[in-house]
C-alpha atoms as a PDB file:
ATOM      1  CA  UNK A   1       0.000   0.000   0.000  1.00  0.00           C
ATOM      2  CA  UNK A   2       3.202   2.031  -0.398  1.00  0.00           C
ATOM      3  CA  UNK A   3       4.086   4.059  -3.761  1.00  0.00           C
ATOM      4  CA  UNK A   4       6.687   4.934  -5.759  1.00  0.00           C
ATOM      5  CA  UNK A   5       9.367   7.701  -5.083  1.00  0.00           C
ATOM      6  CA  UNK A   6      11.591   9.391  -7.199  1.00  0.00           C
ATOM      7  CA  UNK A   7      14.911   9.489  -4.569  1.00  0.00           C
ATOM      8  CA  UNK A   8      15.999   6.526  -3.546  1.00  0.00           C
ATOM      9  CA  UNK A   9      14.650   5.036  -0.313  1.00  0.00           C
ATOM     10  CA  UNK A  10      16.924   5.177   3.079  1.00  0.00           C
ATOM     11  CA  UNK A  11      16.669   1.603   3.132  1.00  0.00           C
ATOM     12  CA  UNK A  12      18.351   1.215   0.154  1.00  0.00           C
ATOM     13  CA  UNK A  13      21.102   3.440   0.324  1.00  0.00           C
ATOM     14  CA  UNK A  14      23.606   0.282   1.755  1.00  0.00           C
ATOM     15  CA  UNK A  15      23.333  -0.932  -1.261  1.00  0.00           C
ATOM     16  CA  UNK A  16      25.967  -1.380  -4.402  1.00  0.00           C
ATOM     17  CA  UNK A  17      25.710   1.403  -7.011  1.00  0.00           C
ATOM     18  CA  UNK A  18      24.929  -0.859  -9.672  1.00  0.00           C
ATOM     19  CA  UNK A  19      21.651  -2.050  -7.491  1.00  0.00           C
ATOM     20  CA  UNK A  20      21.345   1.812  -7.048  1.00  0.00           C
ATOM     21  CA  UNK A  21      21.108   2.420 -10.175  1.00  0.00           C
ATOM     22  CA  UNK A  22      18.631  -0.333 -10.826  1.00  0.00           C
ATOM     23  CA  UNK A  23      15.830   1.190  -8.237  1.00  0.00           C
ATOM     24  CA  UNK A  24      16.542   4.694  -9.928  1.00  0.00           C
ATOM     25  CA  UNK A  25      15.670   3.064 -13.342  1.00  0.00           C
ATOM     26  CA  UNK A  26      12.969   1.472 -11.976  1.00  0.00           C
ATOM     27  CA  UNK A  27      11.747   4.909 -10.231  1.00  0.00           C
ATOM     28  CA  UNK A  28      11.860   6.576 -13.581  1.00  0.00           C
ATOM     29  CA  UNK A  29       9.801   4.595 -15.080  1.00  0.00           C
ATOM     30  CA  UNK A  30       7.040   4.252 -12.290  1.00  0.00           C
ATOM     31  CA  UNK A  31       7.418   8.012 -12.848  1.00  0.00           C
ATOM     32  CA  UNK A  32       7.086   8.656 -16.398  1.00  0.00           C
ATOM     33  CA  UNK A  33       3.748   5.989 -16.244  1.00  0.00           C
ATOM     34  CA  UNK A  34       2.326   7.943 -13.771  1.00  0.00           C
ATOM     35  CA  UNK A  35       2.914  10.694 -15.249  1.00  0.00           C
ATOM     36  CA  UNK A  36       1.277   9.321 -18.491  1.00  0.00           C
ATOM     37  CA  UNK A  37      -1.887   8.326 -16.539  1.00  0.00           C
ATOM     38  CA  UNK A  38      -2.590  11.196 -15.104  1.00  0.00           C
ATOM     39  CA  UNK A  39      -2.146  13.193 -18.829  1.00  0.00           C
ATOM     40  CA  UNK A  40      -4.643  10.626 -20.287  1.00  0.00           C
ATOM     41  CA  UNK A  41      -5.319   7.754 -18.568  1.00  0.00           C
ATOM     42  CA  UNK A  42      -4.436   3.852 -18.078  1.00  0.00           C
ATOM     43  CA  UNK A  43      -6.192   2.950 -20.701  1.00  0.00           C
ATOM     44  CA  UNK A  44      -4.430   4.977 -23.088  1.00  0.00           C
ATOM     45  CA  UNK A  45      -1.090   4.519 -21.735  1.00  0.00           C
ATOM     46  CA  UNK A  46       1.374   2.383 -23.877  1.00  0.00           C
ATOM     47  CA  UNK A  47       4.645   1.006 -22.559  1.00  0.00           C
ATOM     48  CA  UNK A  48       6.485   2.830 -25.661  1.00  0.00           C
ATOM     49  CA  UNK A  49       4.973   5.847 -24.186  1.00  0.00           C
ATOM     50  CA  UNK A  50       6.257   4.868 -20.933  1.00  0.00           C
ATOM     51  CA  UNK A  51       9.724   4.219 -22.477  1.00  0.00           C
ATOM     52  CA  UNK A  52       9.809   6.706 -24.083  1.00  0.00           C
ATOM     53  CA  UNK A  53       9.338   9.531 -21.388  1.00  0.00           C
ATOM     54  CA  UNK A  54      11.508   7.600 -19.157  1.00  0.00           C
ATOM     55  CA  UNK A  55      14.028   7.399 -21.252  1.00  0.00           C
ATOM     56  CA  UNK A  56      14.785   4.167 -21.386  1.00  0.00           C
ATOM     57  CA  UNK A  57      13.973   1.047 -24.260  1.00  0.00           C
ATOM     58  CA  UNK A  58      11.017  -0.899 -24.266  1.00  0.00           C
ATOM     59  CA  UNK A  59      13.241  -4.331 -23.742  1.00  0.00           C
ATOM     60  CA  UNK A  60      14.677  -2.268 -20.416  1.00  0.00           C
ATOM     61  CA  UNK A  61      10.729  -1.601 -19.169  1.00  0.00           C
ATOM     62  CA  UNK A  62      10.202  -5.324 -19.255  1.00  0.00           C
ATOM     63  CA  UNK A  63      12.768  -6.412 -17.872  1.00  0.00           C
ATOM     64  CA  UNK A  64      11.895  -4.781 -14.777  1.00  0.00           C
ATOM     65  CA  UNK A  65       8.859  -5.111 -15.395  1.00  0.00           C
ATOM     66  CA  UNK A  66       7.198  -8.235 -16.493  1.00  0.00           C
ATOM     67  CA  UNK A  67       3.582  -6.343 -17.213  1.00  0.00           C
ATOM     68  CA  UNK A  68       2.311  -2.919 -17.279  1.00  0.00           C
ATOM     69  CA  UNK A  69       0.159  -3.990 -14.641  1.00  0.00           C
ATOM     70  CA  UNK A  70       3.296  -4.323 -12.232  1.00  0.00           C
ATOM     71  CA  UNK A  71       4.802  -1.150 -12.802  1.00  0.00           C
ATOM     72  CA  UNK A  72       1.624   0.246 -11.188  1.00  0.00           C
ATOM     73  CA  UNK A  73       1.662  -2.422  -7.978  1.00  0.00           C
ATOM     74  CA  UNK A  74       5.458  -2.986  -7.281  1.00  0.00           C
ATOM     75  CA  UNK A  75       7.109  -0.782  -5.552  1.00  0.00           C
ATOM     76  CA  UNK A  76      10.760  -0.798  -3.507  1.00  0.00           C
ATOM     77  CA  UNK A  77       8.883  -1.172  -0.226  1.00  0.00           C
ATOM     78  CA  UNK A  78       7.132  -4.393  -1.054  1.00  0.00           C
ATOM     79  CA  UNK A  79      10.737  -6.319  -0.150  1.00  0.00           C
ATOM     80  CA  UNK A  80      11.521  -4.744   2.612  1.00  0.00           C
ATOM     81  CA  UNK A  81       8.116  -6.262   4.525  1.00  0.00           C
ATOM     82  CA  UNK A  82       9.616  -9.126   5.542  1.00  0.00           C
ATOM     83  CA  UNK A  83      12.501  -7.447   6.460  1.00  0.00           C
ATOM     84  CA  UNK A  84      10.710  -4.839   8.859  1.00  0.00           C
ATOM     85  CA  UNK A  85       8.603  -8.301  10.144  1.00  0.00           C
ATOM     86  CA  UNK A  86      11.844 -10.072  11.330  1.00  0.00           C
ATOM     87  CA  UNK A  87      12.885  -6.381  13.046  1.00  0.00           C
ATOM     88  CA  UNK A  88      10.534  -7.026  15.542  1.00  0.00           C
ATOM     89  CA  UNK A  89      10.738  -9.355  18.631  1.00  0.00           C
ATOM     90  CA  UNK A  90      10.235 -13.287  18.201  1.00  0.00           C
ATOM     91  CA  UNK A  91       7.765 -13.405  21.175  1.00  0.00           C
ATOM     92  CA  UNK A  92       5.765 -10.600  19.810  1.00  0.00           C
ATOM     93  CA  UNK A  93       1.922 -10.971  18.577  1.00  0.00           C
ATOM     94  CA  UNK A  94       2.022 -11.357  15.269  1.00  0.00           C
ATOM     95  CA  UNK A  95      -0.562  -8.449  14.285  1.00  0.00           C
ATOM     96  CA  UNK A  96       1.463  -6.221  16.444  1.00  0.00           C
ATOM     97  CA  UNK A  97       3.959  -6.942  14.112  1.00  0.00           C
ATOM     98  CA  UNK A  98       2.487  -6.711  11.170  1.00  0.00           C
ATOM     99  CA  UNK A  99       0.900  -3.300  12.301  1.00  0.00           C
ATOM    100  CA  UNK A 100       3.925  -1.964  13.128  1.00  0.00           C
ATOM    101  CA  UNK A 101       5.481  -3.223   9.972  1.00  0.00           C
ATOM    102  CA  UNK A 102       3.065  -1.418   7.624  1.00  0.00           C
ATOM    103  CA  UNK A 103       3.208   1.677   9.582  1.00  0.00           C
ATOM    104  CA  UNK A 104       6.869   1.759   9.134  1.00  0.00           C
ATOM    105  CA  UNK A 105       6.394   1.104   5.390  1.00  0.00           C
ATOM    106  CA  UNK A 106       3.815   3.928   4.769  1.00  0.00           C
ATOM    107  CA  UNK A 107       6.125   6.361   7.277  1.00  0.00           C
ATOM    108  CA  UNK A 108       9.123   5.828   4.959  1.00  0.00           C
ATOM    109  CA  UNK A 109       7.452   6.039   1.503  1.00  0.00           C
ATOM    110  CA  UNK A 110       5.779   9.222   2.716  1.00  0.00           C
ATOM    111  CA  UNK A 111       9.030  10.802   4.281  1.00  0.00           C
ATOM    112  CA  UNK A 112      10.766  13.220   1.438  1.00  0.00           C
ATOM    113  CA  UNK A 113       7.633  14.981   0.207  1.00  0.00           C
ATOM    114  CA  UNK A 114       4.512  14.090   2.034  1.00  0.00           C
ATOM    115  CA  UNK A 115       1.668  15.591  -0.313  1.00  0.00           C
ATOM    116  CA  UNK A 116       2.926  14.514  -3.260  1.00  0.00           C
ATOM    117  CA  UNK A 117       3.614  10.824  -2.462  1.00  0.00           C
ATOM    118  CA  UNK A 118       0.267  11.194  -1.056  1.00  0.00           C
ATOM    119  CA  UNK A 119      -1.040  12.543  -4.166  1.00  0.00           C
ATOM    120  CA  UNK A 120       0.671   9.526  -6.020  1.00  0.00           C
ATOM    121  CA  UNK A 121      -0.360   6.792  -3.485  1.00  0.00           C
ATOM    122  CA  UNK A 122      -3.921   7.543  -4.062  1.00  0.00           C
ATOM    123  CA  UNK A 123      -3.753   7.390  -7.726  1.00  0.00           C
ATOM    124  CA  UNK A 124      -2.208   3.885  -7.356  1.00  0.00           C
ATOM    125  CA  UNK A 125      -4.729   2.703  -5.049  1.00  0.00           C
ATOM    126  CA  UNK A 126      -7.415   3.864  -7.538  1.00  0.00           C
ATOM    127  CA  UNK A 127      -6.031   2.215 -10.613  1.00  0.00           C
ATOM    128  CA  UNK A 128      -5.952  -1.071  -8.211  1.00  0.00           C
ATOM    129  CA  UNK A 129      -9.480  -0.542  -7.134  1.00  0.00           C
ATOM    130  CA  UNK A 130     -10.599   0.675 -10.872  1.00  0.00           C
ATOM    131  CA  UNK A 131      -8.738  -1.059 -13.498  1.00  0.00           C
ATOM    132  CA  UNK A 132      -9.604  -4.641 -13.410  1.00  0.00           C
ATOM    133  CA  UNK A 133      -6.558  -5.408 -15.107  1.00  0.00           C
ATOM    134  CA  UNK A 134      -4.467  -4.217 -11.818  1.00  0.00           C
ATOM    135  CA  UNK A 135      -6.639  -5.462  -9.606  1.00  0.00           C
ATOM    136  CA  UNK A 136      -6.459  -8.968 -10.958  1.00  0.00           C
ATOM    137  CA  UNK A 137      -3.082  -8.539 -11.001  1.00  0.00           C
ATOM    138  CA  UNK A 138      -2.927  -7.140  -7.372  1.00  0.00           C
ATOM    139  CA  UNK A 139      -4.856 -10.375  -6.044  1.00  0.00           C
ATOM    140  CA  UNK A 140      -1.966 -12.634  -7.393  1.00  0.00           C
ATOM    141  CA  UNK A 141       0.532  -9.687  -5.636  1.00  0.00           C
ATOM    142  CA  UNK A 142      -1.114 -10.386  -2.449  1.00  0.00           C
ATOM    143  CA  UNK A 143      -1.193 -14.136  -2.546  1.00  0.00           C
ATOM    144  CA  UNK A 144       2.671 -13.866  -3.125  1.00  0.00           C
ATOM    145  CA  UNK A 145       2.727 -11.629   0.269  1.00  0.00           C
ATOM    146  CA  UNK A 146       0.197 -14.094   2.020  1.00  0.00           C
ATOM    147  CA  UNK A 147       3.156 -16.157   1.696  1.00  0.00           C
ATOM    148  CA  UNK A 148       5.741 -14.654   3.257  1.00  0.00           C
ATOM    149  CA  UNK A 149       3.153 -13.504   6.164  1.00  0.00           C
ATOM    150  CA  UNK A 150       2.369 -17.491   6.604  1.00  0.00           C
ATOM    151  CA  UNK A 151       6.405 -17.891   7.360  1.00  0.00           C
ATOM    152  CA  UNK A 152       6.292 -15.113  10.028  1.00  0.00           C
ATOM    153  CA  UNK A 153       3.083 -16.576  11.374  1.00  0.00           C
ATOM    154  CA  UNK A 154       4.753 -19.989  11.243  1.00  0.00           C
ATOM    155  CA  UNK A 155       8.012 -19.129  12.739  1.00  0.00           C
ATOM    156  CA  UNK A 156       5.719 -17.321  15.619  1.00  0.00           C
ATOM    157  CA  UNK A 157       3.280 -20.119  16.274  1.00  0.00           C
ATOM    158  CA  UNK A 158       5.701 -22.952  16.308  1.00  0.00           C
ATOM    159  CA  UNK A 159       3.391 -24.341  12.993  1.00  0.00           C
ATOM    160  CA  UNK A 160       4.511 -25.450   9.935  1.00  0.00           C
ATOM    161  CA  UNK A 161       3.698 -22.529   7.076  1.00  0.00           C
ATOM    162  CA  UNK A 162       1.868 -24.935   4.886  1.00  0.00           C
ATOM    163  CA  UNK A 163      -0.568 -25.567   7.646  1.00  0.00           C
ATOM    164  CA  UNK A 164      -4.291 -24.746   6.794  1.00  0.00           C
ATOM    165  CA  UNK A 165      -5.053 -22.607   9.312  1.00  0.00           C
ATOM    166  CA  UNK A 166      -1.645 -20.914   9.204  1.00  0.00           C
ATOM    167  CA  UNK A 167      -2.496 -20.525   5.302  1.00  0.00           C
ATOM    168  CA  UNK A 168      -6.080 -18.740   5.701  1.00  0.00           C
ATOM    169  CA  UNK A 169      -4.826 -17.130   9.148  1.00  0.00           C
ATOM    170  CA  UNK A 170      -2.205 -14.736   6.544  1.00  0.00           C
ATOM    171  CA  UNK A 171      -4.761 -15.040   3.198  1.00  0.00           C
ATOM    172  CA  UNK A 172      -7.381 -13.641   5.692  1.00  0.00           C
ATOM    173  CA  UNK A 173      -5.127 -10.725   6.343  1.00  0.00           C
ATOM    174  CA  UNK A 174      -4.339 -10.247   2.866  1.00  0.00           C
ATOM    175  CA  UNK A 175      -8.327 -10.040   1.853  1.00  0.00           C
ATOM    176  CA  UNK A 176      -8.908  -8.027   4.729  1.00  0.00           C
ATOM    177  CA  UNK A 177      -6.477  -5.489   3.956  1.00  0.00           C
ATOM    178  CA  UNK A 178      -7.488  -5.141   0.224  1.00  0.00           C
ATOM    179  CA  UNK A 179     -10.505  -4.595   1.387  1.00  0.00           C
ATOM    180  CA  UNK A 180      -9.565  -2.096   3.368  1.00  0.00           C
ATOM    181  CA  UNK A 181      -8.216  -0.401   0.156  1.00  0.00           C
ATOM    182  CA  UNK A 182     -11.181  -0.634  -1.504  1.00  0.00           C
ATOM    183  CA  UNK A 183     -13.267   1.000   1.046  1.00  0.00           C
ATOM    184  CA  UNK A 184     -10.373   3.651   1.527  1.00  0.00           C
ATOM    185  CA  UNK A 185     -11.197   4.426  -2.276  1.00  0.00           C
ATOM    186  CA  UNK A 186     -14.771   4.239  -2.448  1.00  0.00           C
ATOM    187  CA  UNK A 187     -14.414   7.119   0.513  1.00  0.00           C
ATOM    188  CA  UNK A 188     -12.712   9.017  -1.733  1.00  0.00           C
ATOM    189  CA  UNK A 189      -9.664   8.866   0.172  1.00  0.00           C
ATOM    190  CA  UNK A 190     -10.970  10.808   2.814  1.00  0.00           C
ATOM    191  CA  UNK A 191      -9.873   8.467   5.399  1.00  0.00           C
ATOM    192  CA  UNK A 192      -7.008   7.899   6.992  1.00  0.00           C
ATOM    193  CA  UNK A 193      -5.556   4.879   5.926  1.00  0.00           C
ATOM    194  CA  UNK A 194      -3.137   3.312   8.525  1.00  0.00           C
ATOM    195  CA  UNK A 195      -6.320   4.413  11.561  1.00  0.00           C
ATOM    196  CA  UNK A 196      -8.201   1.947   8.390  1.00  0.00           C
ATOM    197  CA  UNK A 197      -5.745  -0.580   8.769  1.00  0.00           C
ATOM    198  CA  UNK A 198      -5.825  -0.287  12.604  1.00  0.00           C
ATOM    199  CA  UNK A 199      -9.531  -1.180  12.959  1.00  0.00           C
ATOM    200  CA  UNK A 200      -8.853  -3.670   9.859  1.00  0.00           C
ATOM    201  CA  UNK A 201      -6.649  -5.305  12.001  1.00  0.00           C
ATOM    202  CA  UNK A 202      -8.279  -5.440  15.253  1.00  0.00           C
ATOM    203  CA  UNK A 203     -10.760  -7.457  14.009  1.00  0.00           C
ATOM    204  CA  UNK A 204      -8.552 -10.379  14.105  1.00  0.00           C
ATOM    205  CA  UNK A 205      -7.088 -12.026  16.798  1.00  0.00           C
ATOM    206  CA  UNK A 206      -3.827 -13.644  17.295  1.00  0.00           C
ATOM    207  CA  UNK A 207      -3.091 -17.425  15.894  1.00  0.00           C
ATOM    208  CA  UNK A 208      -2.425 -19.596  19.001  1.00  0.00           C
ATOM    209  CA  UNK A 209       1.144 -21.161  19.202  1.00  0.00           C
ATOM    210  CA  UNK A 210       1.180 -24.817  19.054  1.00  0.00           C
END
């Protein structure tokens, strides 16, 4: 639930410059298709266009880039999840965690200029909500996450992450915090989103350890 930035994240700035230099191509060309949907829509937008006004060749866009789709729904936060996860304490519940974790997430992608990455996190969320090319595309996205949120819940519980209520345990999550998007975006926006994904979350309660 992140977005794109044009400067490279703090939490990447350990890394090599030729991984760098990879985020900043990928940055430039989340930016030049945002900037393309927002002069004429998704619809409309082409990935030559895209290529084009990043700068970059079409073979370049898909490597990074399987679909146009993704360019919309990956961003350089979606990694880092796990990451921020494992920061927190073993014995910890694991919607604490996870609560903390996206807080952190949002924090950081909102941290250089506040109103515009807002400005560009709620055009992402609508073209997930809208376009039912993205949102099909988002609902494989999240089943990848759902994933790596059944290994934390695993690791937590003492269960095995192919268990089946350790598998609809994280899948709930994931459904409950799309939905969350989509009722952030049906409100317009209006809402705040992380006090949304507060109340999302408390309506769940903490997988027993085995």
């Amino acid at each position: 639930m992140t977005t794109a930035r044009t400067p490279v994240p703090e939490a990447a700035r350990h890394l090599g410059l030729r991984e760098r230099k990879k985020i900043k191509t990928r940055m430039a060309i989340r930016e030049a298709t945002y900037s393309l949907i927002k002069e004429q829509g998704y619809e409309a937008t082409t990935v030559e266009q895209i290529a084009d006004r990043a700068e970059v060749s079409q073979s370049t866009v898909f490597r990074y880039f399987p679909a146009k789709e993704d360019i919309v729904l990956t961003d350089e936060y979606d990694p880092l999840l796990e990451k921020l996860l494992r920061r927190r304490p073993a014995d910890e519940p694991v919607l604490e965690s996870l609560r903390w974790a996206v807080h952190e997430a949002m924090a950081m992608a909102l941290t250089d200029n506040p109103a515009h990455e807002r400005d560009e996190m709620i055009l992402r969320a609508r073209l997930m909500v809208e376009v039912p090319q993205v949102r099909s595309r988002l609902v494989e996205s999240m089943s990848v996450t759902g994933r790596l949120v059944c290994r934390i819940v695993a690791e937590r519980t003492g269960r095995h992450e192919n268990d089946l209520e350790v598998r609809v345990y994280a899948m709930g999550l994931m459904g409950a915090l799309m939905e969350t998007l989509i009722y952030w975006v049906e409100g317009d926006c209006r809402d705040d989103l992380p006090e949304l994904i507060d109340r999302t979350l408390a309506t769940f309660e903490d997988l027993p350890r085995r």
